[in-house]
Protein backbone atom coordinates (compact mmCIF):
# COMPACT_ATOMS: atom_id res chain seq x y z
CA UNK A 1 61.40 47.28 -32.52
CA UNK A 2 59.69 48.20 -35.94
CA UNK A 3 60.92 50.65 -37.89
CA UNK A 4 57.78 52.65 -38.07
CA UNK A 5 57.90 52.86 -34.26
CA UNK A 6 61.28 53.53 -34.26
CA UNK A 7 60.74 56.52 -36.78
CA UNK A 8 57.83 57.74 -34.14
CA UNK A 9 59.86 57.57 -31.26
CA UNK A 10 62.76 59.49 -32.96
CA UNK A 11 60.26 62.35 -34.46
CA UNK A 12 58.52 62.57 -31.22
CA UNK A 13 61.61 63.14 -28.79
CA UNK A 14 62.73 65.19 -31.82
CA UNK A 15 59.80 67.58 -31.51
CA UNK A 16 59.92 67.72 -27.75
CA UNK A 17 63.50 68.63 -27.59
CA UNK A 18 62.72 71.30 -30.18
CA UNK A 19 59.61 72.66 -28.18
CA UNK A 20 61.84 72.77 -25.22
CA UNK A 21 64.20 74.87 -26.66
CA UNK A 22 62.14 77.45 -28.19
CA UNK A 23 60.36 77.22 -25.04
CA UNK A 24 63.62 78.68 -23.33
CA UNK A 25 64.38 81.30 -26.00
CA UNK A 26 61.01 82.48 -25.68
CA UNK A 27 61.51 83.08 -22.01
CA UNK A 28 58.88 80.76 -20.69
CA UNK A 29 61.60 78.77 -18.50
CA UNK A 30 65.13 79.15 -17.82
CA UNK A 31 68.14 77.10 -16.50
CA UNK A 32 71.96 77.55 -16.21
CA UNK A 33 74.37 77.44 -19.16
CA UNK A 34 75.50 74.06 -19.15
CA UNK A 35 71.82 72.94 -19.61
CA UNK A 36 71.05 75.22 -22.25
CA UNK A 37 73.92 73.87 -24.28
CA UNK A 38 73.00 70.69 -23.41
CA UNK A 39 69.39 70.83 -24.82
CA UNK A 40 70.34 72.92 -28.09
CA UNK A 41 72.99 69.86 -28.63
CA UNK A 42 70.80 67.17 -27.79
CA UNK A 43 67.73 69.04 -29.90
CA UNK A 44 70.35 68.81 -32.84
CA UNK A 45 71.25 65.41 -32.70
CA UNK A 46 67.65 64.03 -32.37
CA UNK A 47 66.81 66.31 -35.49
CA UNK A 48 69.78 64.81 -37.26
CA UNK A 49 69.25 61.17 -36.17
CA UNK A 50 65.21 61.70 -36.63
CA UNK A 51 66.02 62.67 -40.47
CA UNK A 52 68.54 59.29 -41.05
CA UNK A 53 65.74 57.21 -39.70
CA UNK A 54 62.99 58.48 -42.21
CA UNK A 55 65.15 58.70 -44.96
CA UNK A 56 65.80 54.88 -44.21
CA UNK A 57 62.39 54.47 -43.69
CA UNK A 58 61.50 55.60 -47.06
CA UNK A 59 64.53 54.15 -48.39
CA UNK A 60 62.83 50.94 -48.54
């Protein structure tokens, strides 16, 4: 895989997982705690793993 489709991928499911979570605190859906702390850890780690991939992107 390229890393400018990598970088896409990781900004992409980056942005969704942030959606969904505003989504919740917003009110529009809801779901038990375990999944709620799921999705807020798994919205941080794409954000965090979506920033190392551009700055190694632009790295280069």
């Amino acid at each position: 895989m390229s890393k400018k489709s990598k970088t896409l991928l990781m900004t992409i499911s980056s942005v969704l997982f942030i959606i969904l979570v505003f989504m919740y605190f917003i009110g529009y859906w809801s779901a038990n705690s375990y999944i709620e702390i799921l999705f807020f850890f798994v919205m941080i780690a794409s954000v965090y793993s979506s920033g190392m991939q551009f700055r190694s992107y632009f790295a280069e």
